[in-house]
C-alpha atoms as a PDB file:
ATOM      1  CA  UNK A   1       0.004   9.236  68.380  1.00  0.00           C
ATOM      2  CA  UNK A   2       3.444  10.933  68.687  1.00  0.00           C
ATOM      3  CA  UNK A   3       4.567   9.884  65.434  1.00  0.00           C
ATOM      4  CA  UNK A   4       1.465  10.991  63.972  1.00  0.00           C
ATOM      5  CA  UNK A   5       1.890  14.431  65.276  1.00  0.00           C
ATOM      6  CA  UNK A   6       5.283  14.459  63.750  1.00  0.00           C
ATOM      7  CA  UNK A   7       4.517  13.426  60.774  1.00  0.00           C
ATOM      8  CA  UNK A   8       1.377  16.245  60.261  1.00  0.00           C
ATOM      9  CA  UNK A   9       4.284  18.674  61.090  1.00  0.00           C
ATOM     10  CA  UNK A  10       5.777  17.541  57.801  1.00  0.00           C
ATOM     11  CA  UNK A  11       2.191  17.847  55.811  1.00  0.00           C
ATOM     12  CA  UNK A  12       2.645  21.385  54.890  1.00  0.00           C
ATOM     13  CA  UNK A  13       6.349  20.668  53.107  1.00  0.00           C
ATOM     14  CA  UNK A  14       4.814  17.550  51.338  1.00  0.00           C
ATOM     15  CA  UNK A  15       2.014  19.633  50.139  1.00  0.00           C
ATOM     16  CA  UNK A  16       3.784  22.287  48.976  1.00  0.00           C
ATOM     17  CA  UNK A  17       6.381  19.854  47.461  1.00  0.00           C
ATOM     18  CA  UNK A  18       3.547  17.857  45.743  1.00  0.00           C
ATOM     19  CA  UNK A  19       2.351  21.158  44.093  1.00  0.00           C
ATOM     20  CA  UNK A  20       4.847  22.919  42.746  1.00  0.00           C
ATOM     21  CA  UNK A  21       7.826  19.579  42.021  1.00  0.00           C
ATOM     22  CA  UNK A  22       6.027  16.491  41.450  1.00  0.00           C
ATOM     23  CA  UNK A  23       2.990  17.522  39.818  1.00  0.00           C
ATOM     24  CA  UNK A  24       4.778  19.537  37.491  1.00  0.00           C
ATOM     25  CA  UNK A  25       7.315  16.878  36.767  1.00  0.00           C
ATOM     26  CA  UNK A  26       4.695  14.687  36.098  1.00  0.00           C
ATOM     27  CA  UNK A  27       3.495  17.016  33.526  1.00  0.00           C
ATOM     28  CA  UNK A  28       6.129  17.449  32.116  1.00  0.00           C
ATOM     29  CA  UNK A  29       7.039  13.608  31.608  1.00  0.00           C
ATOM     30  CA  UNK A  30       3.435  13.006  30.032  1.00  0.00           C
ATOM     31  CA  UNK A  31       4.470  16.526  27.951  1.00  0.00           C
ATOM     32  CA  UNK A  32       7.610  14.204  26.504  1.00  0.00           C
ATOM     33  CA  UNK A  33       5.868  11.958  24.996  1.00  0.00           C
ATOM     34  CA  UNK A  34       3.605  14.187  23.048  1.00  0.00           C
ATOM     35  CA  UNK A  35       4.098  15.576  19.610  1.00  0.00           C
ATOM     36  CA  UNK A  36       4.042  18.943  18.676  1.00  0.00           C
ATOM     37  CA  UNK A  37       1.702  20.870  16.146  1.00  0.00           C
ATOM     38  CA  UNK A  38       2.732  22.990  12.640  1.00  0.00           C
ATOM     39  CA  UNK A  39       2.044  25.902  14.332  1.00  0.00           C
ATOM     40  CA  UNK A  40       3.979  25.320  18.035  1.00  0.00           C
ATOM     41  CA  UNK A  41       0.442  23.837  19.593  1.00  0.00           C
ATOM     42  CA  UNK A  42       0.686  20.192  21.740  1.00  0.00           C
ATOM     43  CA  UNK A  43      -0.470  17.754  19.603  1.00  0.00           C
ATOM     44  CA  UNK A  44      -2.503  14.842  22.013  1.00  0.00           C
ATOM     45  CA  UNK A  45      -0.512  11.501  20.139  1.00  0.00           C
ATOM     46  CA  UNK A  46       1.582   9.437  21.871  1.00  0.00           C
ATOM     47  CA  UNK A  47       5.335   9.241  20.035  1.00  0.00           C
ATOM     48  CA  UNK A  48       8.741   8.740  21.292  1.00  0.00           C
ATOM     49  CA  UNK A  49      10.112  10.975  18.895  1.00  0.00           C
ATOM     50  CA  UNK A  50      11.233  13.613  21.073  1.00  0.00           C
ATOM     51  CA  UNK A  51      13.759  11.217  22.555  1.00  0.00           C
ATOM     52  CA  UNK A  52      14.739   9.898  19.321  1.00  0.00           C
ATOM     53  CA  UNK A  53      15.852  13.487  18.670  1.00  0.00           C
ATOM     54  CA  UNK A  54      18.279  13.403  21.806  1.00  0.00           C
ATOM     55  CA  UNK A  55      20.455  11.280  20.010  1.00  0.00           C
ATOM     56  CA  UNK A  56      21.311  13.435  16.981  1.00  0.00           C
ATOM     57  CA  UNK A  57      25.180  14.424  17.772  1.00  0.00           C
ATOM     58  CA  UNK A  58      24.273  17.645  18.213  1.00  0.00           C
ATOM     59  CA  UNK A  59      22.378  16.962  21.028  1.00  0.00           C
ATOM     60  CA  UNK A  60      24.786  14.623  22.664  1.00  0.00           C
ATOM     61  CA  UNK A  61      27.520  17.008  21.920  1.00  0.00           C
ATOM     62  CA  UNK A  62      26.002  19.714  24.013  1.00  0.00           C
ATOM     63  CA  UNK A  63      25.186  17.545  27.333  1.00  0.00           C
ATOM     64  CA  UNK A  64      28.763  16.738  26.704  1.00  0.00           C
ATOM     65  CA  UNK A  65      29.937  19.886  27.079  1.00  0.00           C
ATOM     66  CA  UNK A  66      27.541  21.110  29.555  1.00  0.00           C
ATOM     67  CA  UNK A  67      28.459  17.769  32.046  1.00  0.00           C
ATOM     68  CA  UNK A  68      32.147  19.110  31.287  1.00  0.00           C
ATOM     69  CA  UNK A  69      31.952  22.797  32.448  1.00  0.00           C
ATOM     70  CA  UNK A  70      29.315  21.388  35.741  1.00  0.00           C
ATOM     71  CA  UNK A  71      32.205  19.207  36.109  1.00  0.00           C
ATOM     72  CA  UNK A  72      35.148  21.971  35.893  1.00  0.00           C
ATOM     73  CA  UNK A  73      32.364  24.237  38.019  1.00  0.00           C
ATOM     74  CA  UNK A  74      32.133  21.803  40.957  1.00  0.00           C
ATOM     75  CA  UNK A  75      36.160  21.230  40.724  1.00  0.00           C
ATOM     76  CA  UNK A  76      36.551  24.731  40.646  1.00  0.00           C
ATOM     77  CA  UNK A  77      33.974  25.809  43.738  1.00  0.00           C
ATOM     78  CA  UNK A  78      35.934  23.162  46.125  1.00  0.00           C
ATOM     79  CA  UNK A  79      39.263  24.088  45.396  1.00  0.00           C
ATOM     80  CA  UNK A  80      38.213  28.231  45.993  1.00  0.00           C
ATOM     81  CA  UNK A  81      35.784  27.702  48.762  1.00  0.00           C
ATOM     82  CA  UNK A  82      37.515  24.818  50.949  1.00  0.00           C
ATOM     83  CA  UNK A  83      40.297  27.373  51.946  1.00  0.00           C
ATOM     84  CA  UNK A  84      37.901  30.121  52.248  1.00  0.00           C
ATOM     85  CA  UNK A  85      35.504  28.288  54.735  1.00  0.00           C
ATOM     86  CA  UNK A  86      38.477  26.757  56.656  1.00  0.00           C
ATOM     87  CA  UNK A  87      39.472  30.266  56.931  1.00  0.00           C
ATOM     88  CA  UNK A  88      36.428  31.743  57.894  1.00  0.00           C
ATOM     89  CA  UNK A  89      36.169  28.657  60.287  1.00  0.00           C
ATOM     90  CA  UNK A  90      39.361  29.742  62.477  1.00  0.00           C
ATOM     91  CA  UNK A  91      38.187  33.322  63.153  1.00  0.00           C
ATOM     92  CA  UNK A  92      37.105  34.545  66.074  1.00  0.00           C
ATOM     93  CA  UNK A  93      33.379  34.342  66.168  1.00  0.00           C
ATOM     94  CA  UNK A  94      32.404  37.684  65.869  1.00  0.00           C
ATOM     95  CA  UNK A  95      34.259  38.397  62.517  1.00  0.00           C
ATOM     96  CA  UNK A  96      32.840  35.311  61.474  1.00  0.00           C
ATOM     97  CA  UNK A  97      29.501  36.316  61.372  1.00  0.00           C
ATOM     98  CA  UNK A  98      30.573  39.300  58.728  1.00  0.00           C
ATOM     99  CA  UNK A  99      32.707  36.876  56.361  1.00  0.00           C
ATOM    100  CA  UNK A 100      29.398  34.919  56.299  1.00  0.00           C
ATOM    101  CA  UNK A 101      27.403  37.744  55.481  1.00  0.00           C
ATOM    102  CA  UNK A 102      29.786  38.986  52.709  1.00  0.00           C
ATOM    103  CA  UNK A 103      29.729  35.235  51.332  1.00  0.00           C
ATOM    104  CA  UNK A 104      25.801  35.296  51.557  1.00  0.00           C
ATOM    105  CA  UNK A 105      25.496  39.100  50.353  1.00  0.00           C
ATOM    106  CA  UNK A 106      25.325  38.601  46.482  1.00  0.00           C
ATOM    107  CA  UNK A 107      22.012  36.603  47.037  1.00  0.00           C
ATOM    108  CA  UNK A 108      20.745  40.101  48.265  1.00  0.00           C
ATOM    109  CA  UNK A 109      21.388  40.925  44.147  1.00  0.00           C
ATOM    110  CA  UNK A 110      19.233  39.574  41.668  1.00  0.00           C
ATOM    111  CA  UNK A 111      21.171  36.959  39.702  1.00  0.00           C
ATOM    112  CA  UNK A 112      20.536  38.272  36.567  1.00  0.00           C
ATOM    113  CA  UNK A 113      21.881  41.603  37.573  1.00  0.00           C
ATOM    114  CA  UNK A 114      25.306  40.552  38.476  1.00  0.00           C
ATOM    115  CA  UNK A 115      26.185  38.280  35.532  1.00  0.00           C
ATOM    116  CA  UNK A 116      25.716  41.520  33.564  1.00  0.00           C
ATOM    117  CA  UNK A 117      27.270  43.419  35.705  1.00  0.00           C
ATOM    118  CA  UNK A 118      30.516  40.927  34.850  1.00  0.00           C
ATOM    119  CA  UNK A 119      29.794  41.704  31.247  1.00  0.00           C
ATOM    120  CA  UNK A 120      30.384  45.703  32.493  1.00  0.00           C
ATOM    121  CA  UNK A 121      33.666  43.999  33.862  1.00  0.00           C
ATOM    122  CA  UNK A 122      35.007  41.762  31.013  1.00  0.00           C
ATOM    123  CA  UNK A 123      33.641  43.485  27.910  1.00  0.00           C
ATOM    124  CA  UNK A 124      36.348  44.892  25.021  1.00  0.00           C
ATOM    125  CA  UNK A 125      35.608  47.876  26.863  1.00  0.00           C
ATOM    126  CA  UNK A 126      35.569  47.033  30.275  1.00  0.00           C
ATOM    127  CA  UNK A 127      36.726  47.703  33.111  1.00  0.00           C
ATOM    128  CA  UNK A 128      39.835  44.757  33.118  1.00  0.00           C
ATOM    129  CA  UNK A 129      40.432  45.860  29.565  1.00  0.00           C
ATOM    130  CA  UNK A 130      40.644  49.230  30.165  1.00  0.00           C
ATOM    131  CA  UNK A 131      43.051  49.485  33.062  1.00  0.00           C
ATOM    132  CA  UNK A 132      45.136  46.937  31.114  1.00  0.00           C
ATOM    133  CA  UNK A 133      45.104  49.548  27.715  1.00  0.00           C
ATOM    134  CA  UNK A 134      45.828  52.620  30.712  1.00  0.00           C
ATOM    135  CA  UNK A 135      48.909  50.863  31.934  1.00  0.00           C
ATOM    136  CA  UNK A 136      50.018  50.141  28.324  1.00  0.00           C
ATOM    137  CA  UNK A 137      50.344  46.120  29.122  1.00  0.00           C
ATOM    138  CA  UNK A 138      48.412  45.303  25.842  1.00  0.00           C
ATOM    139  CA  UNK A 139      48.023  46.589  23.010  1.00  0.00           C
ATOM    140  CA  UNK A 140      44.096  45.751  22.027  1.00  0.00           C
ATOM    141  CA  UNK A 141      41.253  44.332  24.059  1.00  0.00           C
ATOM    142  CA  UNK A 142      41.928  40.956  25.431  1.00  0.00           C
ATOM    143  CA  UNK A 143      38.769  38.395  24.336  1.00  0.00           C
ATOM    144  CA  UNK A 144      37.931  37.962  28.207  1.00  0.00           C
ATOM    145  CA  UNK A 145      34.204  37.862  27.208  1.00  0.00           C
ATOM    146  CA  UNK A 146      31.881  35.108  25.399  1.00  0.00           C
ATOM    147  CA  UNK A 147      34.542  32.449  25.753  1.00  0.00           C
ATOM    148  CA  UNK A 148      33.790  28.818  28.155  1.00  0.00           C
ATOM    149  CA  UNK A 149      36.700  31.165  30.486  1.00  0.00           C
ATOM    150  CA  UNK A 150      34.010  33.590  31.210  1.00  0.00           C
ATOM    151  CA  UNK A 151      31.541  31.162  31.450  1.00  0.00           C
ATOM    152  CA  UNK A 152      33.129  29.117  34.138  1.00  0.00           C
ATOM    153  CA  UNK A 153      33.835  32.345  35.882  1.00  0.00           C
ATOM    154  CA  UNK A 154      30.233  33.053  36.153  1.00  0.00           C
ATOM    155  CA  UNK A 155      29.178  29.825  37.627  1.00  0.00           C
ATOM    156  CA  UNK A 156      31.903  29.797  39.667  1.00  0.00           C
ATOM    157  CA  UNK A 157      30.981  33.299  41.312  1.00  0.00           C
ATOM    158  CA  UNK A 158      27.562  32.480  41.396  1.00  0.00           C
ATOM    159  CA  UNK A 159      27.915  28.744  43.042  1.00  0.00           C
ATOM    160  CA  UNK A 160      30.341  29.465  45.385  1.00  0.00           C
ATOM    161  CA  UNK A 161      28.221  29.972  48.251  1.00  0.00           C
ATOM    162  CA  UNK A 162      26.353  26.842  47.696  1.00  0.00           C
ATOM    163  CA  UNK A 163      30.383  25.123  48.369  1.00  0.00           C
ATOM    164  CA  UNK A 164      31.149  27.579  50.981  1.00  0.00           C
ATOM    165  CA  UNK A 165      28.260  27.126  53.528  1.00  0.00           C
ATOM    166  CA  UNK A 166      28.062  23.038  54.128  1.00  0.00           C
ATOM    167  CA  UNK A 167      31.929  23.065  54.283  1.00  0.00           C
ATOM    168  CA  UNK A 168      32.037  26.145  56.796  1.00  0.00           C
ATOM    169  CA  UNK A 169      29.111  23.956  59.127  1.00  0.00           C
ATOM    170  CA  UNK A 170      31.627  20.575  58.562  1.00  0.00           C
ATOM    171  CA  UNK A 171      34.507  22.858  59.687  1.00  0.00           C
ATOM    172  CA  UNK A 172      32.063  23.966  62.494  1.00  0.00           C
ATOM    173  CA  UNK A 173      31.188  20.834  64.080  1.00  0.00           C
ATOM    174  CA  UNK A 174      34.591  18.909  63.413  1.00  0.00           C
ATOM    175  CA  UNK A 175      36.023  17.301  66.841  1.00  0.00           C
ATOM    176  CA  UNK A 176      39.075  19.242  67.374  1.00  0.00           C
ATOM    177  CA  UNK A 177      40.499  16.844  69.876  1.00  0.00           C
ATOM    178  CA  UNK A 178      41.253  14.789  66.821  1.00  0.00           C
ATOM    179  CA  UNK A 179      43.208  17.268  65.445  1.00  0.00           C
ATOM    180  CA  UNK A 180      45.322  17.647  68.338  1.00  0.00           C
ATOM    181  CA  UNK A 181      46.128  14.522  68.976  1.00  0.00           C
ATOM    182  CA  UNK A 182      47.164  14.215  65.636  1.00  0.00           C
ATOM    183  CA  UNK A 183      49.622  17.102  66.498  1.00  0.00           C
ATOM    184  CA  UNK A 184      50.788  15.168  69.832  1.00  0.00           C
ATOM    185  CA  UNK A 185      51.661  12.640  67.643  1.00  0.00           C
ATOM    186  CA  UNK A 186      53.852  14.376  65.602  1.00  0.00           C
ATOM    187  CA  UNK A 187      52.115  15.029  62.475  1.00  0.00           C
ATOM    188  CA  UNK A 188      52.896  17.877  59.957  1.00  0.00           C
ATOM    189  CA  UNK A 189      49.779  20.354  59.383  1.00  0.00           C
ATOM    190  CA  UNK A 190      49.476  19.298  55.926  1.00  0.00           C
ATOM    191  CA  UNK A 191      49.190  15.642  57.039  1.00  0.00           C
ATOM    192  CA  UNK A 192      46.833  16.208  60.000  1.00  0.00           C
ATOM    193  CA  UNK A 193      44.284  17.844  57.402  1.00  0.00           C
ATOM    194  CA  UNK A 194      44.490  15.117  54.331  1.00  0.00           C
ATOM    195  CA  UNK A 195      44.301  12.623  57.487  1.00  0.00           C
ATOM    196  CA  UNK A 196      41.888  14.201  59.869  1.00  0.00           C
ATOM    197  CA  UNK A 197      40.094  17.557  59.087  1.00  0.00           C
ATOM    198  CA  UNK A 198      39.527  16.782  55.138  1.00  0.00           C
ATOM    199  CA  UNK A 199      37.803  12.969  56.094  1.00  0.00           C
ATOM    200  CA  UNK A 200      36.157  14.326  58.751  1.00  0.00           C
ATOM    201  CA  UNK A 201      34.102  17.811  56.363  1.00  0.00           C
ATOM    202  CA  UNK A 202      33.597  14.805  54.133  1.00  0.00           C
ATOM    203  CA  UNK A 203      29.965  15.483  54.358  1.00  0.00           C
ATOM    204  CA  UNK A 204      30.117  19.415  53.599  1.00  0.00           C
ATOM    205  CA  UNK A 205      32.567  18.774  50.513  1.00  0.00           C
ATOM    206  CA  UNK A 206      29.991  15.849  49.558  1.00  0.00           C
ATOM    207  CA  UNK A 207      26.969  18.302  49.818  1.00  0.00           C
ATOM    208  CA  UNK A 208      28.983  21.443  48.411  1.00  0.00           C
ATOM    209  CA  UNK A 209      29.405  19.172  45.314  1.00  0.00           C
ATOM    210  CA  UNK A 210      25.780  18.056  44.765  1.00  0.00           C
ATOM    211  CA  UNK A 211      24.476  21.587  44.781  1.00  0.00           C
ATOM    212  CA  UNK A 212      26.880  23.193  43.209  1.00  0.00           C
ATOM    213  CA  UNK A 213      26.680  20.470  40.108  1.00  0.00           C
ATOM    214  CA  UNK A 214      22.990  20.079  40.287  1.00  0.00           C
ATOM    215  CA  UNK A 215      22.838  23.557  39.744  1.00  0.00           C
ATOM    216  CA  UNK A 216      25.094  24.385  37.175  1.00  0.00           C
ATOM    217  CA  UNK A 217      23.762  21.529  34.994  1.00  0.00           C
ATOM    218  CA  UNK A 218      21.239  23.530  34.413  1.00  0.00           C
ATOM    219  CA  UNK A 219      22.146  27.103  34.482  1.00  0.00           C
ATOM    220  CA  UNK A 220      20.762  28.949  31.289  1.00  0.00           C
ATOM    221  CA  UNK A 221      21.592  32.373  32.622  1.00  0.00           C
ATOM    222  CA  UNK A 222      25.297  32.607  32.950  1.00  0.00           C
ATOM    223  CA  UNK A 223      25.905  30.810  29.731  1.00  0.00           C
ATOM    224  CA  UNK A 224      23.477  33.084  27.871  1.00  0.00           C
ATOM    225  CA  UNK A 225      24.714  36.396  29.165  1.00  0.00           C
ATOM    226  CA  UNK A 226      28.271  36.226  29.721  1.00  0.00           C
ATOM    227  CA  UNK A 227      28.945  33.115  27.073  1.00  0.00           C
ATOM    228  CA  UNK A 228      26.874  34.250  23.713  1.00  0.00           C
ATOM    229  CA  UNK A 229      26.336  31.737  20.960  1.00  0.00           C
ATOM    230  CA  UNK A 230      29.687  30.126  21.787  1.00  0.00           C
ATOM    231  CA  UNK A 231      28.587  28.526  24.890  1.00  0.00           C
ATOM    232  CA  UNK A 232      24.730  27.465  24.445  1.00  0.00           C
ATOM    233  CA  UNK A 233      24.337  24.542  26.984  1.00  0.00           C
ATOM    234  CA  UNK A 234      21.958  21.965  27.278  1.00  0.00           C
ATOM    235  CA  UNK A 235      19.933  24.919  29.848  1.00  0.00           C
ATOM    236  CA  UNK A 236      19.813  27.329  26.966  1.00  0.00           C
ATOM    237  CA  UNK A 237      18.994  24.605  24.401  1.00  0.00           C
ATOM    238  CA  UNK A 238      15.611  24.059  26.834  1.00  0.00           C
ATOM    239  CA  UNK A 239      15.115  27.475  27.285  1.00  0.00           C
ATOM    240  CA  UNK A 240      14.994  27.952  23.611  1.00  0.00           C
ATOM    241  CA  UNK A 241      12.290  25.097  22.809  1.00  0.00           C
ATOM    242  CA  UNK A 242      10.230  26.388  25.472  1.00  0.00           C
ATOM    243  CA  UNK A 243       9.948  30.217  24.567  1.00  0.00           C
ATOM    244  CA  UNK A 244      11.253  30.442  20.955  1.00  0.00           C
ATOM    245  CA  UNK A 245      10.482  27.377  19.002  1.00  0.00           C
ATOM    246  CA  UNK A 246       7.705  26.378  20.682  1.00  0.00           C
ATOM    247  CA  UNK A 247       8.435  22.893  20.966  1.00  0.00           C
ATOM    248  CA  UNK A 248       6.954  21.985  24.299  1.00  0.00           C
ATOM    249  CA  UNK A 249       7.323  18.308  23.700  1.00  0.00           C
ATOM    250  CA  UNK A 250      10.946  18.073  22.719  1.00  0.00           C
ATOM    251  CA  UNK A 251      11.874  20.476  25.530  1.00  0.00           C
ATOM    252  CA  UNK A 252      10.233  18.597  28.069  1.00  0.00           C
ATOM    253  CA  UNK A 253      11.829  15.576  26.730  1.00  0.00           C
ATOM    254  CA  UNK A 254      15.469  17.299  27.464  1.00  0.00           C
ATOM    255  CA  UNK A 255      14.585  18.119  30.746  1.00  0.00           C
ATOM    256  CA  UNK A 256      13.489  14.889  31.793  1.00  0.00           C
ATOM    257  CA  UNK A 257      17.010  13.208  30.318  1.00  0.00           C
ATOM    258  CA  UNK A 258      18.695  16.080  31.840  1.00  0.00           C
ATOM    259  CA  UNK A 259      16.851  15.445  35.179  1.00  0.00           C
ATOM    260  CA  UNK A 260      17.495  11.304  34.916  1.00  0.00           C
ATOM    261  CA  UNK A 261      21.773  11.991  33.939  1.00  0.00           C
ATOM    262  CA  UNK A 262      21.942  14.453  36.967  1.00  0.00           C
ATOM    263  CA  UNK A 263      19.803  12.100  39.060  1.00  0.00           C
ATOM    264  CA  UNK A 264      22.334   9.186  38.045  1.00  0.00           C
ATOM    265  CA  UNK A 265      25.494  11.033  38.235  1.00  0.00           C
ATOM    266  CA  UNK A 266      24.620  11.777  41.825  1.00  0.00           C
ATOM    267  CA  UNK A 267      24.131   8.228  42.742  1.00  0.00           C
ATOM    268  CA  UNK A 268      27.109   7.408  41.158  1.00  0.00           C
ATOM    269  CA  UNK A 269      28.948  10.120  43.178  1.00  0.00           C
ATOM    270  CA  UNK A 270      27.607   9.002  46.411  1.00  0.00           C
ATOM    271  CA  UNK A 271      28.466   5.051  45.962  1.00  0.00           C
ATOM    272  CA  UNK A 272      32.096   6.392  44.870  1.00  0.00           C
ATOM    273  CA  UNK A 273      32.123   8.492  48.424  1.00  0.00           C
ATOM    274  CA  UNK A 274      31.075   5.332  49.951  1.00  0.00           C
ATOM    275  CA  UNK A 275      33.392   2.877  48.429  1.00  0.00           C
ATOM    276  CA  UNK A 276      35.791   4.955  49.499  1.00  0.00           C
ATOM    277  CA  UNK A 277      34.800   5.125  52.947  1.00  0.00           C
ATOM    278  CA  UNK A 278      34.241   1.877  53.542  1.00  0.00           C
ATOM    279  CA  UNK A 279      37.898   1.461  52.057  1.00  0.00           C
ATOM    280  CA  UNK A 280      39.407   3.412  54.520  1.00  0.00           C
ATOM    281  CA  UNK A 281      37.617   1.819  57.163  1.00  0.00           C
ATOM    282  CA  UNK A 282      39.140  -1.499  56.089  1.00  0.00           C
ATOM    283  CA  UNK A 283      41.872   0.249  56.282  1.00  0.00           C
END
């Protein structure tokens, strides 16, 4: 009876979940294997055309470069929000709850919004570029804008938090007993965190990773505002077969390969975390 009750307390979630993920994503997959009309209607025939598409180098060549910059994006998010969150982590609790709130605030600021309010920022006639021209350090605009540069900047700013957070509750809940007995026993600060606070925020760097990559996989915003026709990712490729060219079929079909090379990458992530765990442990 009790783990009924428990379960029923989970009913709502799985509900909700059913709705508006799985039902959709089933539509989607049947969607995939449709064809599409002259005039941009679904056409009810069975073909695996759409998917035959996916393998024109075009098409590869984009997920390429969109895996790349998710890549560089994750990279990027650890190595700027580790420090932050360890930093964060060692204040005194009060000025820790305002750090989190500044780290939280742009979600207060509709996404769309800010990434144009970096193209205010980086334009030829910017902000950056316009203090540089002031101070006489260059001599014409610098190309800061429509580039993968400003691209990866965008993600970055925008993912951050999703780094920042799990690492800050890892940092949070480490055993700091560890820590000092790894001082007692004479060990340098930089080897008491490789050897005892970095393995034990495993977990927050593991989950920092997953949704900052899942996300930025993808992201059609950033690369459509801030990286023009230079940077169309495999998001933007989507977003254009569902609301320009009206092919339904063939964008559903990239968004369930999209979905399945995500889906794999991050199983292939967590049995590399694991192999190296168990590694250690043998260790």
């Amino acid at each position: 009876m009790k783990k009924m009750k428990i379960r029923l307390l989970a009913l709502p979630t799985l509900v909700w979940m059913g709705a508006l993920f799985v039902l959709p994503m089933f539509l989607m997959l049947v969607m995939s294997f449709l064809d599409r009309g002259r005039y941009g209607q679904v056409v009810y025939e069975f073909t695996l055309e759409n998917f035959a598409r996916i393998a024109d180098p075009l098409y590869a060549m984009i997920f390429l470069d969109t895996l790349v910059i998710s890549v560089l994006t994750t990279v990027l998010c650890i190595f700027c929000g580790y420090p932050l969150a360890y930093y964060i982590s060692r204040l005194d609790k009060s000025k820790q709850k305002i750090w989190l709130l500044l780290v939280m605030l742009p979600f207060w600021i509709n996404f769309l919004v800010r990434s144009y309010a970096w193209v205010v920022i980086l334009r030829s006639q910017g902000v950056v570029n316009s203090i540089l021209l002031s101070l006489g350090l260059i001599g014409e605009p610098l190309p800061l804008l429509y580039n993968t540069g400003s691209v990866l900047l965008g993600m970055v700013y925008a993912l951050l938090p999703f780094m920042v957070l799990p690492i800050y509750v890892s940092l949070e809940q480490m055993d700091e007993r560890k820590l000092e007995a790894a001082y007692d026993l004479g060990a340098t600060p930089w080897k008491a965190f490789w050897h005892v606070t970095l393995p034990m925020t495993k977990t927050g760097v593991v989950t920092g990773s997953i949704l900052v990559f899942v996300s930025s996989i993808g992201m059609f915003v950033v690369p459509d505002v801030m990286g023009g026709a230079k940077s169309a990712l495999i998001g933007n490729v989507i977003q254009n077969q569902f609301l320009s060219a009206r092919d339904w079929p063939f964008g559903s079909a990239l968004s369930i390969i999209l979905m399945a090379l995500s889906l794999l990458l991050v199983l292939l992530y967590f049995r590399a975390v694991k192999a190296g765990e168990a590694k250690e442990g043998r260790a």
